[in-house]
N, C-alpha and C. Protein backbone atom coordinates (compact mmCIF):
# COMPACT_ATOMS: atom_id res chain seq x y z
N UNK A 1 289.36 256.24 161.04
CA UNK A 1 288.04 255.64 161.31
C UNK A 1 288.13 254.13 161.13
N UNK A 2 288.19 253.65 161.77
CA UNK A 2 287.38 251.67 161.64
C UNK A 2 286.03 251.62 161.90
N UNK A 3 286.16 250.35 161.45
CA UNK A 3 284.50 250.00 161.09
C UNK A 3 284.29 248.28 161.28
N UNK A 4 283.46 248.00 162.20
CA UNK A 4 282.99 246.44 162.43
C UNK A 4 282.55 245.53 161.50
N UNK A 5 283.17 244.50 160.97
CA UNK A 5 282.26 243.87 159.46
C UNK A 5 281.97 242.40 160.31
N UNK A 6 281.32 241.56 159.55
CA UNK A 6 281.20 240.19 159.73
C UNK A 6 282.53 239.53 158.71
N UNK A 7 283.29 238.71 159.45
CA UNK A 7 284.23 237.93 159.24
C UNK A 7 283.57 236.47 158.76
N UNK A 8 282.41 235.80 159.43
CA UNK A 8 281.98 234.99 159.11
C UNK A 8 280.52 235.29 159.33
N UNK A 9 279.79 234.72 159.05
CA UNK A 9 278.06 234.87 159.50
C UNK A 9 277.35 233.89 160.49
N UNK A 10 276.29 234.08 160.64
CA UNK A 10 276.23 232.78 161.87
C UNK A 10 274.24 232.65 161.47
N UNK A 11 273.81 231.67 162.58
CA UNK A 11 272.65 232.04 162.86
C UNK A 11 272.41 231.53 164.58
N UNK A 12 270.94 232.26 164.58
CA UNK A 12 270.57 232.30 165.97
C UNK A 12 269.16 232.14 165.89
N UNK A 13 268.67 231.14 166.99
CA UNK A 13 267.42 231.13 167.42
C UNK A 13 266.42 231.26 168.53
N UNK A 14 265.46 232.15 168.67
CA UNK A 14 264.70 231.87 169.56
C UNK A 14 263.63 231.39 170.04
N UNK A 15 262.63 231.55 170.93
CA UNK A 15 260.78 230.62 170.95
C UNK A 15 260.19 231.97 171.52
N UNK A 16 259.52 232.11 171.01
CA UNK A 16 258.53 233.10 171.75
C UNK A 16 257.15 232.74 171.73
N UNK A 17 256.33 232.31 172.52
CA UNK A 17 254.99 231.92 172.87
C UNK A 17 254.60 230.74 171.78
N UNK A 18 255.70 230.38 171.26
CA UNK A 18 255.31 229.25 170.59
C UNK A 18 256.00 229.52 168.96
N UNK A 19 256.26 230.63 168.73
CA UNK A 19 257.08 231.23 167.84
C UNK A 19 258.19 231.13 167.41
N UNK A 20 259.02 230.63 166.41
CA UNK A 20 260.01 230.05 165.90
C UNK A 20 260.75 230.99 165.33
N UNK A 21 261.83 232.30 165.91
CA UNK A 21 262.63 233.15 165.06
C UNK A 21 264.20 232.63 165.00
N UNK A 22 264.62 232.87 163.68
CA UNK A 22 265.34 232.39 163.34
C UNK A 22 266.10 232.84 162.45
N UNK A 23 267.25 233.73 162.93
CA UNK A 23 267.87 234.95 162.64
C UNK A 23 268.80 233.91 161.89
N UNK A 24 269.58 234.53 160.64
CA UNK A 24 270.82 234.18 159.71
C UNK A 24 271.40 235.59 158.96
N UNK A 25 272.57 235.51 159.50
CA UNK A 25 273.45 236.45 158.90
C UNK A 25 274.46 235.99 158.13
N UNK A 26 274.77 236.95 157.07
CA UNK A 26 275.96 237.15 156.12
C UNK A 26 276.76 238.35 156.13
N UNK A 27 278.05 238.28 155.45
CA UNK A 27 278.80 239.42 155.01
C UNK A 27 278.35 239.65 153.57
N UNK A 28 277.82 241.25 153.50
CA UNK A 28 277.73 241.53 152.15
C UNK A 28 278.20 243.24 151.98
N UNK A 29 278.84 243.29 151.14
CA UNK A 29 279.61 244.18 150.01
C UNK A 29 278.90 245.48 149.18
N UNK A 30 277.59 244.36 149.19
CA UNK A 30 276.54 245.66 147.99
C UNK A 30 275.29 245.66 148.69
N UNK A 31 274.33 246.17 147.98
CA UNK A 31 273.12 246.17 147.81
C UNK A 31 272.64 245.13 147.22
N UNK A 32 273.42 244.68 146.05
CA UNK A 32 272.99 243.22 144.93
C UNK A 32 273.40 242.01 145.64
N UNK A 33 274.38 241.89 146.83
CA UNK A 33 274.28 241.22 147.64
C UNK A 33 273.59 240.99 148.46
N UNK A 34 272.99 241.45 149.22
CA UNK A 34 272.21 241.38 150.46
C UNK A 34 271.00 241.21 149.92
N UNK A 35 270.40 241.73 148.44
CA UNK A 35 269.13 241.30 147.90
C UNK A 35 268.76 239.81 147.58
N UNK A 36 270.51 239.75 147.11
CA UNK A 36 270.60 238.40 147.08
C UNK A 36 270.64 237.28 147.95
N UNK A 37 271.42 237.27 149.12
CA UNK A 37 270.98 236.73 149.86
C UNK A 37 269.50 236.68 150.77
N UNK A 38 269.01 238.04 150.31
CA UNK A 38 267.57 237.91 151.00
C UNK A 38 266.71 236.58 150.60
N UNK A 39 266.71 237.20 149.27
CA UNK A 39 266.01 235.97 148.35
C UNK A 39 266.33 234.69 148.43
N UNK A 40 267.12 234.17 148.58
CA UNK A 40 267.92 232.88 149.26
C UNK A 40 267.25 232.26 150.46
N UNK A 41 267.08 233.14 151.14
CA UNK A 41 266.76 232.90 152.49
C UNK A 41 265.62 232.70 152.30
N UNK A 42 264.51 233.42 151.89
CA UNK A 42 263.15 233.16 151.46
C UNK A 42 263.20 232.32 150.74
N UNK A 43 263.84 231.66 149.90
CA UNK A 43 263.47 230.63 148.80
C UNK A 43 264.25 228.69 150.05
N UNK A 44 264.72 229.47 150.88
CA UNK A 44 265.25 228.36 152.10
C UNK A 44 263.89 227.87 152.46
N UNK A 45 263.24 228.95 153.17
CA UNK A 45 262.49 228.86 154.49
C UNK A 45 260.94 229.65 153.32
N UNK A 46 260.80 228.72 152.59
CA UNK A 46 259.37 228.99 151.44
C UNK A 46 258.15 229.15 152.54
N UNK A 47 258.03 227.97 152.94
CA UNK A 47 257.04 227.96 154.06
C UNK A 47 256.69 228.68 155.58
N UNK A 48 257.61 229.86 155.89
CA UNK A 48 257.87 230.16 157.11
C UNK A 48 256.60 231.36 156.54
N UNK A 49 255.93 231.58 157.71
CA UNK A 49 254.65 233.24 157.58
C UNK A 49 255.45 233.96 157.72
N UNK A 50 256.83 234.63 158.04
CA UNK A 50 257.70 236.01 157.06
C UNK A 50 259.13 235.51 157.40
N UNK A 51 259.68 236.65 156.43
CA UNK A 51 261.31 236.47 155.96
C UNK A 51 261.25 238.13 156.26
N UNK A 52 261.68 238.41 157.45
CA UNK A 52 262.16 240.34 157.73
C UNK A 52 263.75 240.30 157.27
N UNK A 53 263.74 241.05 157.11
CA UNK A 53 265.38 241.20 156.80
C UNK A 53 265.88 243.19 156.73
N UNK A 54 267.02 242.93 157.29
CA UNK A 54 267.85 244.27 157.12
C UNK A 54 269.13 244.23 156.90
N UNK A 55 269.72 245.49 156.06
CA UNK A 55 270.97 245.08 155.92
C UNK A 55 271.99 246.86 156.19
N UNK A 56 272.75 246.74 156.56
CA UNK A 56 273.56 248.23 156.88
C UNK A 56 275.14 247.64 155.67
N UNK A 57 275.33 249.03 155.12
CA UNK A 57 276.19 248.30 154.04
C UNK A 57 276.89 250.08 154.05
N UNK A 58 278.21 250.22 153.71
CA UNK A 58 279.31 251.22 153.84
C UNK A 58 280.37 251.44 154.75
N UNK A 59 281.02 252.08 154.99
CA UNK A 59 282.23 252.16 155.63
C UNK A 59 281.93 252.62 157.20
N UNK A 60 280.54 253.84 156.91
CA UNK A 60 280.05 254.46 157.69
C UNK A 60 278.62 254.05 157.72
N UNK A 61 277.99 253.32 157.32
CA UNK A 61 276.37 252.87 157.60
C UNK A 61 275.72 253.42 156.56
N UNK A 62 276.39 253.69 155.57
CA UNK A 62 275.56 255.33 154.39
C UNK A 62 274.19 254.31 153.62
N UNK A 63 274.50 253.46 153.76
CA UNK A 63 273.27 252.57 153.15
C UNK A 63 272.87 251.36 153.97
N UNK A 64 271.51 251.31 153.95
CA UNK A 64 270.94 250.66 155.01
C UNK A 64 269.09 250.36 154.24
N UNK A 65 268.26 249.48 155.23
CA UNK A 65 267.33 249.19 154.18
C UNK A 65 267.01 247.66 155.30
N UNK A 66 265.67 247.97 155.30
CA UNK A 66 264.93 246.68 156.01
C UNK A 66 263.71 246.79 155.67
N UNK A 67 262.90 245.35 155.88
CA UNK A 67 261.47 244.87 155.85
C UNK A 67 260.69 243.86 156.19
N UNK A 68 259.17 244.58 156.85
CA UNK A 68 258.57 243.73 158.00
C UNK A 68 258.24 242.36 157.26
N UNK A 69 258.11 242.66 155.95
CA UNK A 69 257.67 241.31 155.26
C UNK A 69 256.46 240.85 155.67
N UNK A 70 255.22 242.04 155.76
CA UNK A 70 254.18 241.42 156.13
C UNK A 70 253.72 241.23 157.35
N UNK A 71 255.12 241.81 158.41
CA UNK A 71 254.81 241.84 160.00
C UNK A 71 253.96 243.28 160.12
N UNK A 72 253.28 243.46 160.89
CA UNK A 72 252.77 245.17 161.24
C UNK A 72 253.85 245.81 161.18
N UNK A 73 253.77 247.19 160.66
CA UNK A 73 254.99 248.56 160.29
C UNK A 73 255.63 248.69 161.40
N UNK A 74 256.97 248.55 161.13
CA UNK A 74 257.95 249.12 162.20
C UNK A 74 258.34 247.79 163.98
N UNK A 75 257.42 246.69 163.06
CA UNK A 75 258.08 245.60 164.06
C UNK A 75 258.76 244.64 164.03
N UNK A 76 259.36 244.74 163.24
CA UNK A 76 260.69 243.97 162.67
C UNK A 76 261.69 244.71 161.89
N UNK A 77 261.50 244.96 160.94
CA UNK A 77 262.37 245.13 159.79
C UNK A 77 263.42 246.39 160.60
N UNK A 78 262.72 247.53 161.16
CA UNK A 78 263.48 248.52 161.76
C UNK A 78 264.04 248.44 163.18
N UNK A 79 263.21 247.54 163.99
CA UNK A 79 263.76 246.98 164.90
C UNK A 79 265.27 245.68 165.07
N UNK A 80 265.48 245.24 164.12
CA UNK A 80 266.88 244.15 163.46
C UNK A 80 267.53 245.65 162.76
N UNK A 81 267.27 246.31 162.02
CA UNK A 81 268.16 247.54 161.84
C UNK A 81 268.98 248.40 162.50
N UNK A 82 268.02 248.69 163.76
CA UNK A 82 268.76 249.16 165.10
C UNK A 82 269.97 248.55 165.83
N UNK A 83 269.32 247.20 166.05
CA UNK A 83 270.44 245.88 167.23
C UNK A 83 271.61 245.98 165.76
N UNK A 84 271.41 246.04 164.68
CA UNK A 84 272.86 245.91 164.25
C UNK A 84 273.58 247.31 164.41
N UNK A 85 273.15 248.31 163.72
CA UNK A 85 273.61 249.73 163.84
C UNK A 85 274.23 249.98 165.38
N UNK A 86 273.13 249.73 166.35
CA UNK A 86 273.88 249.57 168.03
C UNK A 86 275.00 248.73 168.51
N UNK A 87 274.97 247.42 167.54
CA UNK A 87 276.36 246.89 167.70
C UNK A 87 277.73 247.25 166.49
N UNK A 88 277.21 248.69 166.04
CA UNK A 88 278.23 249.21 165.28
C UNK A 88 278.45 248.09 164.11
N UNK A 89 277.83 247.16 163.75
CA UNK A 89 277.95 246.22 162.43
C UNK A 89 277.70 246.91 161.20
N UNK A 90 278.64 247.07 160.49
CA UNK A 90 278.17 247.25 158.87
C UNK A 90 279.08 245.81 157.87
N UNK A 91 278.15 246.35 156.42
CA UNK A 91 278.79 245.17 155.81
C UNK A 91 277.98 243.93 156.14
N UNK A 92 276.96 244.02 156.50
CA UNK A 92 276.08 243.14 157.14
C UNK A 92 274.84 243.20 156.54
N UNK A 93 274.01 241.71 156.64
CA UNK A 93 272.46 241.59 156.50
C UNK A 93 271.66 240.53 157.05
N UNK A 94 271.03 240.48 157.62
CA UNK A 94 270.43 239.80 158.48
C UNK A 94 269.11 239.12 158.15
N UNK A 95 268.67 238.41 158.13
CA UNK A 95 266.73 237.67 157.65
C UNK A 95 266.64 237.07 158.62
N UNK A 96 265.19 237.67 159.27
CA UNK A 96 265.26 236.83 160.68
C UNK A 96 263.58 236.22 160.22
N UNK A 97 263.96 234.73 160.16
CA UNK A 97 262.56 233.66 159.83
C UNK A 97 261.83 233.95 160.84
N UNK A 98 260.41 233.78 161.21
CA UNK A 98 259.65 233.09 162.01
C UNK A 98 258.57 232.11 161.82
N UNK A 99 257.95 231.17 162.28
CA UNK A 99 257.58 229.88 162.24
C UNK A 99 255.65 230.64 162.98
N UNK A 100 255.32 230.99 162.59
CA UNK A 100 254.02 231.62 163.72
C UNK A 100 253.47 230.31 164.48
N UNK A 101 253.45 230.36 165.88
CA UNK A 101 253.03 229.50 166.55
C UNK A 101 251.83 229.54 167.30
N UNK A 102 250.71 230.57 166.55
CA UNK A 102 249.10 230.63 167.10
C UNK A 102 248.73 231.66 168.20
N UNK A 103 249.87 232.33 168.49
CA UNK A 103 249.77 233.34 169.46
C UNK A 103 250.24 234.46 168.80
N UNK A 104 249.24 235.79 169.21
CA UNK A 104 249.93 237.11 168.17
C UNK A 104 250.42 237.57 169.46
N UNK A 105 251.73 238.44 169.28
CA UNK A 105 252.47 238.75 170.10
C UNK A 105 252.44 240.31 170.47
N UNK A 106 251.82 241.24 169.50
CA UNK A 106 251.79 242.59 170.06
C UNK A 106 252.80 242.98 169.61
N UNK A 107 252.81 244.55 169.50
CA UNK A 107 253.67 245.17 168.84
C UNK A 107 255.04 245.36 170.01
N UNK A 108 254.55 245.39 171.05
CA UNK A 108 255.96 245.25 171.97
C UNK A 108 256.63 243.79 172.05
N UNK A 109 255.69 242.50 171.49
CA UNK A 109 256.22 241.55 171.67
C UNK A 109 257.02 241.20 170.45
N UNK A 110 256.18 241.73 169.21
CA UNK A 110 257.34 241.66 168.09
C UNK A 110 258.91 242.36 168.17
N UNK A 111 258.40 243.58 168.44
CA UNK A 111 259.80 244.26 168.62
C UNK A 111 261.24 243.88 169.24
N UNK A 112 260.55 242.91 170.48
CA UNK A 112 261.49 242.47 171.36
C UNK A 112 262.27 241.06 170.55
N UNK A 113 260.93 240.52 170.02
CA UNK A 113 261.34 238.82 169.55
C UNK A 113 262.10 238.90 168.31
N UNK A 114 262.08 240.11 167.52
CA UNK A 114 263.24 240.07 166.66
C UNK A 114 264.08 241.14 166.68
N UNK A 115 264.42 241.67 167.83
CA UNK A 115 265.48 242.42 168.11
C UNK A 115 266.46 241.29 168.99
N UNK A 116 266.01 240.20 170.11
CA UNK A 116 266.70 239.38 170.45
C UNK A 116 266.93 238.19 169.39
N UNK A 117 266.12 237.99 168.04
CA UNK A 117 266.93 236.89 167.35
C UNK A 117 268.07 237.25 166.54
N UNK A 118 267.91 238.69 166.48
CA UNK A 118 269.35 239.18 165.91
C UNK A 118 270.34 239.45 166.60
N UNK A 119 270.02 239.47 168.31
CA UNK A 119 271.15 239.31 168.80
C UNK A 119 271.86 238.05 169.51
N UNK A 120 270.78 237.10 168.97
CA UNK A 120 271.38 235.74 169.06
C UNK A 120 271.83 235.15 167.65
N UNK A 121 271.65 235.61 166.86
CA UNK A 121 272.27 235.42 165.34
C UNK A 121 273.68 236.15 165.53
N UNK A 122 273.78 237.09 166.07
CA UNK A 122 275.10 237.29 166.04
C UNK A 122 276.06 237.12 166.76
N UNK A 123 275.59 236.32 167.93
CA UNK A 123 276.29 236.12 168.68
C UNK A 123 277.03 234.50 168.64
N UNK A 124 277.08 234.21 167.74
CA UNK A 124 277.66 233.02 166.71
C UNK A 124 278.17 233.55 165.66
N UNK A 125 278.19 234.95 165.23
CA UNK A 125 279.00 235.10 164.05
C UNK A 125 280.36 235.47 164.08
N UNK A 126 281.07 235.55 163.91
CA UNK A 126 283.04 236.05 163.82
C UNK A 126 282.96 237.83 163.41
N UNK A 127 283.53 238.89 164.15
CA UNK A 127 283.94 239.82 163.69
C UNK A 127 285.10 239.82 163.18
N UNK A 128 285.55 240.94 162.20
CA UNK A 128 286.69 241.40 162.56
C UNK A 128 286.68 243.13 161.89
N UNK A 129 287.34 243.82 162.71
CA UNK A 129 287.58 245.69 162.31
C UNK A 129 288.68 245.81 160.93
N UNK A 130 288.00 246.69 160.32
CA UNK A 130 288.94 246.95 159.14
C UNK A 130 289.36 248.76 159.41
N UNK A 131 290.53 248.76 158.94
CA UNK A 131 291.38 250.02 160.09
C UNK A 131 292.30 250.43 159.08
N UNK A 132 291.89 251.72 158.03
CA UNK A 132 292.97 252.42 157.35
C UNK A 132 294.40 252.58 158.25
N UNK A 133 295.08 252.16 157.11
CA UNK A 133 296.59 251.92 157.32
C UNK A 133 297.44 252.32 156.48
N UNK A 134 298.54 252.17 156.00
CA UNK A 134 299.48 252.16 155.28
C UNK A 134 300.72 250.76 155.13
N UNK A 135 300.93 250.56 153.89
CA UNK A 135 301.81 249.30 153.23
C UNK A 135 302.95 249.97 153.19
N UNK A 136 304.48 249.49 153.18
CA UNK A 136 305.38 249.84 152.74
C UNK A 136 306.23 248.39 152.41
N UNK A 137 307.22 248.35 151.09
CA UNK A 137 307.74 247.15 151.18
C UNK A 137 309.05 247.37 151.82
N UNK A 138 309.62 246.12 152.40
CA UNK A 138 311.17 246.54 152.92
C UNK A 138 312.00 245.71 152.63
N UNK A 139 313.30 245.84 152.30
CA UNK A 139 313.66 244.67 151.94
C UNK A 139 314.87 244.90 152.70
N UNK A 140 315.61 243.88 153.16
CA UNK A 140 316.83 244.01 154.09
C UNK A 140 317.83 242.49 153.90
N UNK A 141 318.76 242.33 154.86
CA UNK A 141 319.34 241.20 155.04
C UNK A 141 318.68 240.66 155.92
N UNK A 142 319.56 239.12 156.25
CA UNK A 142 318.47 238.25 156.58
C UNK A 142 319.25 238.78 158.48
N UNK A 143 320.33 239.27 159.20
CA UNK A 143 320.17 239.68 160.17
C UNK A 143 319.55 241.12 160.25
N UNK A 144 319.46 241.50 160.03
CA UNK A 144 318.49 242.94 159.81
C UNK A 144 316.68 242.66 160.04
N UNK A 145 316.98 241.67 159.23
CA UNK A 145 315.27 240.82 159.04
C UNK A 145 314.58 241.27 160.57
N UNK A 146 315.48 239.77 161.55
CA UNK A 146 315.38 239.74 162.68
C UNK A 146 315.03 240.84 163.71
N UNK A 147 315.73 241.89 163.27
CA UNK A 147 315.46 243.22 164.18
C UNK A 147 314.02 244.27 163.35
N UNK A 148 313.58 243.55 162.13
CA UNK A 148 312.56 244.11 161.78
C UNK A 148 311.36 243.50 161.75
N UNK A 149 311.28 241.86 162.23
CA UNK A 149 310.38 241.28 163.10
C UNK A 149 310.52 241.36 164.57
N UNK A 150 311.34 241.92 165.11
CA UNK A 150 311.44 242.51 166.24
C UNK A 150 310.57 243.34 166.83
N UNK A 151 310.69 244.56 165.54
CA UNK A 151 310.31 245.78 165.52
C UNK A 151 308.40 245.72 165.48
N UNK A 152 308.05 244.91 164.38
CA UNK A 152 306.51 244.84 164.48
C UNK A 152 306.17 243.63 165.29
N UNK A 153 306.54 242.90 166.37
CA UNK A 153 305.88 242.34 167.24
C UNK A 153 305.66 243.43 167.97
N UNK A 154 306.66 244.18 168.29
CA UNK A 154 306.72 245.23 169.13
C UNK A 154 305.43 246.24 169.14
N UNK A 155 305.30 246.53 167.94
CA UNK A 155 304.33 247.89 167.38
C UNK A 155 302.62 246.97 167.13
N UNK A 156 302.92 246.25 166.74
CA UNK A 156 301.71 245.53 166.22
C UNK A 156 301.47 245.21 165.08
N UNK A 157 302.88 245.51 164.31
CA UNK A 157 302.87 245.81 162.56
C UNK A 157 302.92 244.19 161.74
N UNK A 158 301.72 244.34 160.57
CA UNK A 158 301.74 243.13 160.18
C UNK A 158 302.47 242.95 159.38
N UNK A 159 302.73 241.53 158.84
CA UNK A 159 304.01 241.31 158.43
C UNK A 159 303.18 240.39 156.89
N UNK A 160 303.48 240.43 155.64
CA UNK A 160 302.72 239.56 154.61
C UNK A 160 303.48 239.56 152.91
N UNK A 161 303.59 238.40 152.47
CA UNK A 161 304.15 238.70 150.80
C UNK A 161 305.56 238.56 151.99
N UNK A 162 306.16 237.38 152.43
CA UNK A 162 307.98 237.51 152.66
C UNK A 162 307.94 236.74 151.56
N UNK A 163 309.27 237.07 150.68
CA UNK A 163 309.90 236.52 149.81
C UNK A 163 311.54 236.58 150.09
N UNK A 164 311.96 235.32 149.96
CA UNK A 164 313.22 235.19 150.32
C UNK A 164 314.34 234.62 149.49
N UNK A 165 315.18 235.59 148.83
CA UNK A 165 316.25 234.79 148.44
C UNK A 165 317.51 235.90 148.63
N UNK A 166 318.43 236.14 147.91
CA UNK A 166 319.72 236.69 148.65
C UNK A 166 319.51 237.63 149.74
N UNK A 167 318.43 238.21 150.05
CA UNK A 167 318.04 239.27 151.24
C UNK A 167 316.55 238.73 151.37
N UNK A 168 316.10 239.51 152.22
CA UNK A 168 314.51 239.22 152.98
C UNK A 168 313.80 240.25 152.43
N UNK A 169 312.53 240.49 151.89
CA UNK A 169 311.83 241.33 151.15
C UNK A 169 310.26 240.96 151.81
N UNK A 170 309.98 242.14 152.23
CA UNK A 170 308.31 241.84 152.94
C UNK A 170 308.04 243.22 152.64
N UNK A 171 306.06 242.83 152.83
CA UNK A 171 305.23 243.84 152.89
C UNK A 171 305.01 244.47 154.48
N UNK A 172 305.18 245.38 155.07
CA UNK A 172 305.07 245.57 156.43
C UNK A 172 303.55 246.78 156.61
N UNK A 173 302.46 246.44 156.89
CA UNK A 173 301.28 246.86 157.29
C UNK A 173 301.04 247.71 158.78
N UNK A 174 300.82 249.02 158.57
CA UNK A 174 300.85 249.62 159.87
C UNK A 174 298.79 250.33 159.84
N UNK A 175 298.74 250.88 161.47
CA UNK A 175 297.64 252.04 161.69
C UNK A 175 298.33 253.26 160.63
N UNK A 176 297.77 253.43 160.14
CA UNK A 176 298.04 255.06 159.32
C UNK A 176 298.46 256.35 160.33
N UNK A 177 298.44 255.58 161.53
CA UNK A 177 298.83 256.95 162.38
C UNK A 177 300.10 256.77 162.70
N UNK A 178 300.25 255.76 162.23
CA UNK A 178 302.08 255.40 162.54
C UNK A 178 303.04 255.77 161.37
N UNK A 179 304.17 255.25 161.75
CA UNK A 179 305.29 255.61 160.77
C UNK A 179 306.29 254.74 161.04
N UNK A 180 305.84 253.43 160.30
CA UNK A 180 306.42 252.10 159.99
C UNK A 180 307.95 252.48 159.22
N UNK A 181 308.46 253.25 158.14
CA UNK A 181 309.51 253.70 157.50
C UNK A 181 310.42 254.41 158.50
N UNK A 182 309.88 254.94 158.83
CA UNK A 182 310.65 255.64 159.73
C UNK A 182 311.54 254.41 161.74
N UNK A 183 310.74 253.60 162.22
CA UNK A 183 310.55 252.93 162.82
C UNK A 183 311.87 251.76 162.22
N UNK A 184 311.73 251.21 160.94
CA UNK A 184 312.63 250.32 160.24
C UNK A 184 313.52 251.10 159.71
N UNK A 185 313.31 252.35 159.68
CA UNK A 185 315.03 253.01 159.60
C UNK A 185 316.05 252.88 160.45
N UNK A 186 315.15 253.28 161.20
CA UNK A 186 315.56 253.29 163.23
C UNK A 186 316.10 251.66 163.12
N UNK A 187 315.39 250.82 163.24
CA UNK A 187 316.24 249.49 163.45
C UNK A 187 316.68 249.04 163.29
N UNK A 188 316.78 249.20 161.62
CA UNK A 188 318.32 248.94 161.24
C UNK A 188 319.26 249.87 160.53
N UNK A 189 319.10 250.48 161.59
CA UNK A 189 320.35 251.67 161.10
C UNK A 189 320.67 252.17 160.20
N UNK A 190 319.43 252.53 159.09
CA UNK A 190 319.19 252.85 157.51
C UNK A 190 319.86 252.42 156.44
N UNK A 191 319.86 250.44 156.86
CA UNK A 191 320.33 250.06 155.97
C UNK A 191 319.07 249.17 155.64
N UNK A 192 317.94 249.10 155.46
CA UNK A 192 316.88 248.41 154.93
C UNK A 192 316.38 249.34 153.49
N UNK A 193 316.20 249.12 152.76
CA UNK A 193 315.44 249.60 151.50
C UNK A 193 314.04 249.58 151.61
N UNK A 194 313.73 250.96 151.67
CA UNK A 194 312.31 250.81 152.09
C UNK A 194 311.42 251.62 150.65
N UNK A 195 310.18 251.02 150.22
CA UNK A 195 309.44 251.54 148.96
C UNK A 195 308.51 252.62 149.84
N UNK A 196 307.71 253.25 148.92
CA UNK A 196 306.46 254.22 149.12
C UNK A 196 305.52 253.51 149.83
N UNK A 197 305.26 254.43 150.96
CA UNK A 197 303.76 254.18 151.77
C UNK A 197 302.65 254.26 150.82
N UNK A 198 302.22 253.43 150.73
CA UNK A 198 300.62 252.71 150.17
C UNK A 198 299.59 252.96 151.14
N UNK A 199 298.56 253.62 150.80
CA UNK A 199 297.53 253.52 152.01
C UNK A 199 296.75 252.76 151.94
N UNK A 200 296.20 251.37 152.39
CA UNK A 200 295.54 250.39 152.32
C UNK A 200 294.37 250.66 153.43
N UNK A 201 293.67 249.23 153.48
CA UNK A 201 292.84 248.94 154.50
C UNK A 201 293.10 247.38 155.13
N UNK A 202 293.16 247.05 156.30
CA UNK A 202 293.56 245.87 157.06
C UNK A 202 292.95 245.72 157.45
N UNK A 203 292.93 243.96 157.59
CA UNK A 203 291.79 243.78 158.70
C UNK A 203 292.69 242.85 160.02
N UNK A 204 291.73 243.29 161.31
CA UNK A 204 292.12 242.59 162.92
C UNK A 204 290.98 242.37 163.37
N UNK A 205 291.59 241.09 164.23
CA UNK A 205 290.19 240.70 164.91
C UNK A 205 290.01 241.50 166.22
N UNK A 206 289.51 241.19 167.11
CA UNK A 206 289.05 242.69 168.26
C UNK A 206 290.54 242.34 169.31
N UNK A 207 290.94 241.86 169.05
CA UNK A 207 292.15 242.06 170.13
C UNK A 207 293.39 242.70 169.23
N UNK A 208 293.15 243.33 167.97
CA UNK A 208 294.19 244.16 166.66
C UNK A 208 295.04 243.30 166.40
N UNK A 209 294.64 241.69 165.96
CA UNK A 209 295.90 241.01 165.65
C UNK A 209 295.63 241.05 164.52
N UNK A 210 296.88 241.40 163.50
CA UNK A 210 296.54 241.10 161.94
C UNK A 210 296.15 240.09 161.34
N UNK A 211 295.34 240.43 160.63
CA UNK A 211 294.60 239.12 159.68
C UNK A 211 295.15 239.11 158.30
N UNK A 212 294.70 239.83 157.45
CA UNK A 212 295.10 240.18 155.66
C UNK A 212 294.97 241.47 155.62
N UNK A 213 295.40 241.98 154.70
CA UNK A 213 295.05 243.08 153.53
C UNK A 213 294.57 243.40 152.54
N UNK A 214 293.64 244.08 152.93
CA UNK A 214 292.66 244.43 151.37
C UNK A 214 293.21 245.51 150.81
């Protein structure tokens, strides 16, 4: 299973009949995060007539949580809940400001005006997928090396932690559906020293280029 997080956060704005929304996103971890940044955001924008906010937080969406902040029920807070859940975002929270500009907009007009400032808030923010995997360390010579950076340009396998002195010693990061040990046996002719598969979590940006390891 992978799962979409925010890599960086962004914000986005729109006008609606005179209406000032003004979506800001973060990456958050908890619940005590995203409360926290709620409050932030409201203590930013003191003066704005509401602060809606939602946030989707787990591996799988298992926790989630929004509010109109004073807008009529169900025209904001659950509507910014949706546009993220539909763009598969978790790990995420969103406060989308508005500025009221003397025109009431209707419950179809709310719905729309902060379902599009969250999708202009995010469309300035950085993804990247985090994708159970497996670690193994390897350690080899330094021509051996060569055929085992060979090997994960090849596969897609990330490479992190080289340490180098009489031989080459790295961490090599695979999809969990692979079999990275087996692969660096193969290439160098089972003379690499290879440790226990670790099952980690990695992160790639949407084209699966490695980033780090968590």
């Amino acid at each position: 299973m992978e799962w979409l997080t925010l890599y960086k956060g962004g914000t986005g704005e729109i006008e609606e009949k005179k209406s000032r929304f003004i979506a800001t996103l973060e990456p958050v971890s908890s619940e005590e995060e995203a409360a926290d940044f709620v409050a932030r955001m409201k203590k930013k924008y003191w003066d704005a007539r509401h602060n809606c906010s939602a946030y989707i937080i787990g591996t799988g969406g298992e926790r989630s949580r929004c509010s109109d902040d004073g807008e009529p029920s169900g025209t904001a807070g659950r509507p910014m809940l949706d546009v993220l859940a539909g763009e598969g975002v978790t790990n995420a929270c969103v406060v989308v400001t508005r500025y009221f500009g003397g025109t009431l907009l209707g419950t179809g007009g709310l719905i729309r005006a902060y379902s599009a400032a969250v999708k202009a808030g995010l469309g300035s923010c950085e993804f990247i997928r985090r994708i159970p995997g497996t670690a193994v360390t390897v350690r080899c010579d330094y021509n051996d090396w060569g055929r085992v950076q060979s090997l994960c340009a090849r596969k897609g396998y990330g490479i992190s932690d080289i340490r180098y002195d009489s031989a080459v010693e790295a961490v090599i990061v695979s999809d969990s559906t692979c079999d990275p040990e087996a692969d660096i046996t193969d290439a160098t002719s089972g003379k690499a020293k290879i440790g226990d598969a670790v099952p980690v979590v990695y992160c790639a940006d949407r084209d699966g280029a490695f980033i780090a390891m968590t």
